[in-house]
N, C-alpha and C. Protein backbone atom coordinates (compact mmCIF):
# COMPACT_ATOMS: atom_id res chain seq x y z
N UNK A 1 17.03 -10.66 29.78
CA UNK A 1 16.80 -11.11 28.42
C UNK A 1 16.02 -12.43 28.47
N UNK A 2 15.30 -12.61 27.59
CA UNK A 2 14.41 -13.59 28.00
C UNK A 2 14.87 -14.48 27.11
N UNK A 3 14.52 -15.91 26.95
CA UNK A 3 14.56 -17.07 26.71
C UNK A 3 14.68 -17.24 24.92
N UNK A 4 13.47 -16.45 24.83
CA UNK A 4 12.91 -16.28 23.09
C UNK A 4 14.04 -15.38 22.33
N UNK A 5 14.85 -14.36 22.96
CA UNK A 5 15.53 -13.62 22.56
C UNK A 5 17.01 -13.90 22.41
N UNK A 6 17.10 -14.87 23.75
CA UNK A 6 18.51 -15.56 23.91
C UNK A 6 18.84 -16.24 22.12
N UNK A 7 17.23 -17.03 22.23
CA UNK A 7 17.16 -17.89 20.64
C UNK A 7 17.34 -17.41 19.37
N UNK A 8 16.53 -16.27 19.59
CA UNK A 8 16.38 -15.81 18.13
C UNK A 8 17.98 -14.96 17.90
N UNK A 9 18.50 -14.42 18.85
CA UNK A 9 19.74 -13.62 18.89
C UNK A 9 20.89 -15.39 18.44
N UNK A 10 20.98 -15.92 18.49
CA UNK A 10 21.38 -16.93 18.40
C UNK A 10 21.62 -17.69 17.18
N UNK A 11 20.53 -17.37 16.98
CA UNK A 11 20.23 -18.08 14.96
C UNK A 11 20.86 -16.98 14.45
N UNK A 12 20.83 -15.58 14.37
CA UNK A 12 20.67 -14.09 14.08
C UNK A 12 22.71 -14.34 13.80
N UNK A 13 23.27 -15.10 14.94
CA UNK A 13 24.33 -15.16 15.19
C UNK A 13 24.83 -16.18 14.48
N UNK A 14 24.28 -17.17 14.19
CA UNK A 14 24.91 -18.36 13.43
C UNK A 14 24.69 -17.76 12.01
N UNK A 15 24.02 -16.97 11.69
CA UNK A 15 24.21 -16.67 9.93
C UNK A 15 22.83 -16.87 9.59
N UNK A 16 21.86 -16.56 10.37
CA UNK A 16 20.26 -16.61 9.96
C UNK A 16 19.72 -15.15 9.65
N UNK A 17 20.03 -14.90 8.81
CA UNK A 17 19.80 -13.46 8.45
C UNK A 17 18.85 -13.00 7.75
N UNK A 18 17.29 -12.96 8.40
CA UNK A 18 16.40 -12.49 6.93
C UNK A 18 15.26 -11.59 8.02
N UNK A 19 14.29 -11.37 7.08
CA UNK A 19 14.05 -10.08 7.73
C UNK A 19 12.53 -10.66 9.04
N UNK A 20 12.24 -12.17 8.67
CA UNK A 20 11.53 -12.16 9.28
C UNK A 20 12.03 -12.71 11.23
N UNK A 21 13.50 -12.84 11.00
CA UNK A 21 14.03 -13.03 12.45
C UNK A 21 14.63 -11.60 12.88
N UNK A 22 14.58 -10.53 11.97
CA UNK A 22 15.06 -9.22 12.67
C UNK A 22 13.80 -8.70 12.86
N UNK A 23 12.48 -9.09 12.25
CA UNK A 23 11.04 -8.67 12.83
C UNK A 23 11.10 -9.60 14.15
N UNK A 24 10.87 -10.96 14.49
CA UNK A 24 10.68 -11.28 15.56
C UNK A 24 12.02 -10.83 16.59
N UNK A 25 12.80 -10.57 16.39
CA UNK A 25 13.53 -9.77 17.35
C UNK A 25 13.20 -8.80 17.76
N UNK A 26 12.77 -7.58 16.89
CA UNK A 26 12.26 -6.43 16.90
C UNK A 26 10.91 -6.89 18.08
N UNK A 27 10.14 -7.35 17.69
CA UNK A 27 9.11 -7.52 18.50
C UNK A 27 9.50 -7.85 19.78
N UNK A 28 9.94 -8.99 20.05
CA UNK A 28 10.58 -9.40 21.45
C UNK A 28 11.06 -8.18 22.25
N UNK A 29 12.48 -7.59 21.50
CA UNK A 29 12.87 -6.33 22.47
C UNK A 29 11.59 -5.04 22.56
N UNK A 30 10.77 -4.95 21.75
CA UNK A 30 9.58 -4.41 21.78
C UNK A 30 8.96 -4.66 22.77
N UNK A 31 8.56 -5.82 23.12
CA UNK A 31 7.22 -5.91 24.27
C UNK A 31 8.76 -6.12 25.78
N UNK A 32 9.15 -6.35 25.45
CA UNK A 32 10.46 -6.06 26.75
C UNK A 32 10.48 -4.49 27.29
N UNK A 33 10.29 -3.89 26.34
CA UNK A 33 10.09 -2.52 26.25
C UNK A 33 11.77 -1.71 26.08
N UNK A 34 12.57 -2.51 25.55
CA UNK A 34 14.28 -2.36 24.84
C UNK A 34 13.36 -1.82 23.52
N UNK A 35 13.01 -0.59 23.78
CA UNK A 35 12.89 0.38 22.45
C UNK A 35 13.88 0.43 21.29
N UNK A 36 14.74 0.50 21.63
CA UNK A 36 16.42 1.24 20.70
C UNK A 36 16.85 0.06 20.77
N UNK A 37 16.70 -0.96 20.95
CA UNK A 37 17.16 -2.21 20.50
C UNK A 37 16.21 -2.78 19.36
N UNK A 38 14.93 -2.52 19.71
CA UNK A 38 13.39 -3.12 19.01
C UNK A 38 13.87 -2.15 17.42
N UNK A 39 14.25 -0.73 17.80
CA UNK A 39 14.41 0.31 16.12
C UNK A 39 15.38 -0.45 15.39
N UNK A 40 16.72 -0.91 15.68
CA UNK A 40 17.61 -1.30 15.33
C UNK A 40 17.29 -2.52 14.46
N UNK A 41 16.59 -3.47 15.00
CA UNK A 41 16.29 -4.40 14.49
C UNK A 41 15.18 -4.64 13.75
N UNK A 42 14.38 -3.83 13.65
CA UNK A 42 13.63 -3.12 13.02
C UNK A 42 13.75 -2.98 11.53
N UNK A 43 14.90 -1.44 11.84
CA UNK A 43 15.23 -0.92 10.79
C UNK A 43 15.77 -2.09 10.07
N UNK A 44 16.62 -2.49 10.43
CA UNK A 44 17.26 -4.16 9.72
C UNK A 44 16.27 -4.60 8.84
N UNK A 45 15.34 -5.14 9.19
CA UNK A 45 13.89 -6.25 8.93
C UNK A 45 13.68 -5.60 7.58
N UNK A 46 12.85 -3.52 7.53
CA UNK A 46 13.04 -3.22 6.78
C UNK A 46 13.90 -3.25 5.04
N UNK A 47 15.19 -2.88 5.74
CA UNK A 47 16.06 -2.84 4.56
C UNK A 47 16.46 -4.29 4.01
N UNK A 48 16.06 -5.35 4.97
CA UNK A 48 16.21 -6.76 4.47
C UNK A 48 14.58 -7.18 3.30
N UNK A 49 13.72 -6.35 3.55
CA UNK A 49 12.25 -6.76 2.81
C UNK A 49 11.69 -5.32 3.14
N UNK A 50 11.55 -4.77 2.15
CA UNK A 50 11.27 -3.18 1.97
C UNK A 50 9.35 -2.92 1.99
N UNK A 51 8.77 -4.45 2.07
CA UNK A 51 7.82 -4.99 1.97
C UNK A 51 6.94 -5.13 2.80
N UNK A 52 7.81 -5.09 3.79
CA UNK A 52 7.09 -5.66 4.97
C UNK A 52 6.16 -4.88 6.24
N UNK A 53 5.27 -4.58 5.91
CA UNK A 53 4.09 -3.63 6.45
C UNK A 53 4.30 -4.17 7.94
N UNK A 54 4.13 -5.52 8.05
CA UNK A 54 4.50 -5.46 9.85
C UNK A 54 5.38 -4.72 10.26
N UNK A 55 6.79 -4.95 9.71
CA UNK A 55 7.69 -4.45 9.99
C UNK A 55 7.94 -2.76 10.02
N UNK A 56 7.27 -2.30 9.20
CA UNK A 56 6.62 -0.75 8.96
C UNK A 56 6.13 -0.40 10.15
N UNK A 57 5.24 -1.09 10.82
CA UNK A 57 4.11 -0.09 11.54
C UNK A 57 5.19 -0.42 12.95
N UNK A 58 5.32 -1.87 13.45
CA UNK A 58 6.18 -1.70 14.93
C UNK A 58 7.58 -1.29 14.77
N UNK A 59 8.46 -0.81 13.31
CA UNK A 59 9.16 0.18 13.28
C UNK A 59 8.40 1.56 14.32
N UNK A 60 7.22 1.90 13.25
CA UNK A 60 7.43 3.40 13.92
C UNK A 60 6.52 3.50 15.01
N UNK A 61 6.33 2.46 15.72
CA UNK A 61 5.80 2.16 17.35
C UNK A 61 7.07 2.42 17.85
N UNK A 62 8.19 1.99 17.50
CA UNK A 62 9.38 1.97 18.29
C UNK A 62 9.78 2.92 18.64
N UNK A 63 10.00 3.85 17.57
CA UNK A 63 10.45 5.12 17.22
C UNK A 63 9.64 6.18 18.23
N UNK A 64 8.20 6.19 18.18
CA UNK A 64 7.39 6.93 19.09
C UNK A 64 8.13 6.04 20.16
N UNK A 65 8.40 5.05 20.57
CA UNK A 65 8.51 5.14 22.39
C UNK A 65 9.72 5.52 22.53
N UNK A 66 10.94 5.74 21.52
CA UNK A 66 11.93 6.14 22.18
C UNK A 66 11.98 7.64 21.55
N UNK A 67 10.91 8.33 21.38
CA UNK A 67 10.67 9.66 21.40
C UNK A 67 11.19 10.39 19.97
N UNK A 68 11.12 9.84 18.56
CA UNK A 68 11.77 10.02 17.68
C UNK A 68 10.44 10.52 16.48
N UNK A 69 9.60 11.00 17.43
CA UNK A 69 8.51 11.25 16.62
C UNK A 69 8.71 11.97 15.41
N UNK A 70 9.44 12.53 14.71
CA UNK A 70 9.27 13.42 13.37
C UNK A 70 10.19 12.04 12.31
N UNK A 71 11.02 11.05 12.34
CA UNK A 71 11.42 10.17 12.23
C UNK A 71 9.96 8.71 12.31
N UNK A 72 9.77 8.75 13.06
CA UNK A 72 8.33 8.14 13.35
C UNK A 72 7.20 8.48 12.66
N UNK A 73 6.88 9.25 11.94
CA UNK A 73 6.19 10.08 10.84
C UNK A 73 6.64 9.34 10.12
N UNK A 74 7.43 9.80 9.33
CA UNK A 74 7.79 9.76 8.21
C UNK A 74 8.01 7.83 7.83
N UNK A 75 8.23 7.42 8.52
CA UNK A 75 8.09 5.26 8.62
C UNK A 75 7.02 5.37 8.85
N UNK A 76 5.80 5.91 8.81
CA UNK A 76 4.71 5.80 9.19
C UNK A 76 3.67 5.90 7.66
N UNK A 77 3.94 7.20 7.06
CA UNK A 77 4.12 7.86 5.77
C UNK A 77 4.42 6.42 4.66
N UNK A 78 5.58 6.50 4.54
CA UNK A 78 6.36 5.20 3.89
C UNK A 78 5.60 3.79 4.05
N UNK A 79 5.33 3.47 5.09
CA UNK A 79 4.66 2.28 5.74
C UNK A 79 3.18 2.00 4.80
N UNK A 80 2.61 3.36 5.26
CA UNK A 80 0.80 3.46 4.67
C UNK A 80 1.18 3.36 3.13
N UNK A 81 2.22 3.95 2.25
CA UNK A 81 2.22 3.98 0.93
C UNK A 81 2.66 2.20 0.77
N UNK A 82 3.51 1.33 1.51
CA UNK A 82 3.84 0.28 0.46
C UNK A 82 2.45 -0.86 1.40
N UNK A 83 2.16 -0.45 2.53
CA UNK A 83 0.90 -1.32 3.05
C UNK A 83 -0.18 -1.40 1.97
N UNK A 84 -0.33 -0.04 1.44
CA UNK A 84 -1.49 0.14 0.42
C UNK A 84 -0.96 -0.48 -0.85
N UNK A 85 -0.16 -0.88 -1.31
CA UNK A 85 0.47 -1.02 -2.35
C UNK A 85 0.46 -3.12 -2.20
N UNK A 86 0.60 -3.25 -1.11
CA UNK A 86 0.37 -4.95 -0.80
C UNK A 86 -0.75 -5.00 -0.92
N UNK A 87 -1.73 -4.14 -0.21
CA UNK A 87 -3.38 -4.76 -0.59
C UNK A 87 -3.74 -4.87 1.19
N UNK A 88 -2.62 -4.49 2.22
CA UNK A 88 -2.58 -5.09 4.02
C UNK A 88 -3.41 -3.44 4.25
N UNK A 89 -5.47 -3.96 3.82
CA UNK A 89 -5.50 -2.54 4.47
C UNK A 89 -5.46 -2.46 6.41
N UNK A 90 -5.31 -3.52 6.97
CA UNK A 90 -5.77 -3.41 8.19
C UNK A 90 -4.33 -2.61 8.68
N UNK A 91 -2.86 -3.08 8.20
CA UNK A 91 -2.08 -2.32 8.72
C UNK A 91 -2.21 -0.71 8.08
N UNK A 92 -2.61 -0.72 6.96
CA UNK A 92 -2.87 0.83 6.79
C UNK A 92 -3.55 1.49 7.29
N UNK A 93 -4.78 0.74 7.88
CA UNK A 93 -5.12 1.32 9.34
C UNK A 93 -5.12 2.10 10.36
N UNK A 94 -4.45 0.78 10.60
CA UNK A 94 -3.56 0.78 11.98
C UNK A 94 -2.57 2.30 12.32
N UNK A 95 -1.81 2.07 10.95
CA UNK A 95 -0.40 3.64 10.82
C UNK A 95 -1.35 4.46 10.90
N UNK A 96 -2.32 4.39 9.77
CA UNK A 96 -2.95 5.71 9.49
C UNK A 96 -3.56 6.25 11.10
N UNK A 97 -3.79 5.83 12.07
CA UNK A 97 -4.09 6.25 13.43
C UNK A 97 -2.81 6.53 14.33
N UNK A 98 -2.14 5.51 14.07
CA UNK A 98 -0.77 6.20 14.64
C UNK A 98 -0.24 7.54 14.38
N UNK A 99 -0.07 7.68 12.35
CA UNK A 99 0.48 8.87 12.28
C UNK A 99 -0.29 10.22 12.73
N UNK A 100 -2.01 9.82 12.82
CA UNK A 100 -3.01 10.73 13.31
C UNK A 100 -2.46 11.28 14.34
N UNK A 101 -2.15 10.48 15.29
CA UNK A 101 -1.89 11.04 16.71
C UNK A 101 -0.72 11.78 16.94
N UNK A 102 0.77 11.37 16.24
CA UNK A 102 1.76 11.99 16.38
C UNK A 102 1.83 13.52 15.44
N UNK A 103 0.90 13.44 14.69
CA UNK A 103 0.56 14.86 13.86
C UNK A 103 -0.11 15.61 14.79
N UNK A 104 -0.78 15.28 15.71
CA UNK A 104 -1.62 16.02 16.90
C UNK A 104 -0.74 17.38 17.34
């Protein structure tokens, strides 16, 4: 566990609860490559800011690496509708190539 995670798990633990420390968690166990730790916290980030297009797209990055692809769709789906709906076309993008590939 690395250093950044020790931290942010830490605040997460003292009562810091919002969605942009369950995104940087998410990310951290993400590039660690703790998939099913990265969804979890993830999903969190989500239901804490229903808003949050980052949080949308390395949701369903997660999901594809821990093999949850028809689940991974569909946060992908969801993602491109409220990305487009913020005005974030680069993350609509972004999904929109992701979900390309897992529709393959």
């Amino acid at each position: 566990m690395t250093e950044m995670i020790k931290n942010l798990e830490a605040m997460l633990a003292n009562g810091q609860e919002n969605a942009l420390l369950r995104y940087g968690l998410g990310n951290a166990y993400f590039l660690e490559k703790n998939y099913s730790m990265a969804v979890d916290h993830l999903e969190k980030a989500i239901e804490l800011d229903e808003n949050y297009s980052a949080a949308w797209k390395l949701y369903g990055k997660a999901l594809t690496a821990t093999n949850e692809n028809s689940k991974a769709i569909a946060v992908y789906e969801k993602g491109i509708r409220i990305a487009e709906h913020n005005g974030d076309k680069q993350a609509v993008k972004e999904m929109q190539v992701f979900l390309k590939r897992l529709q393959k």
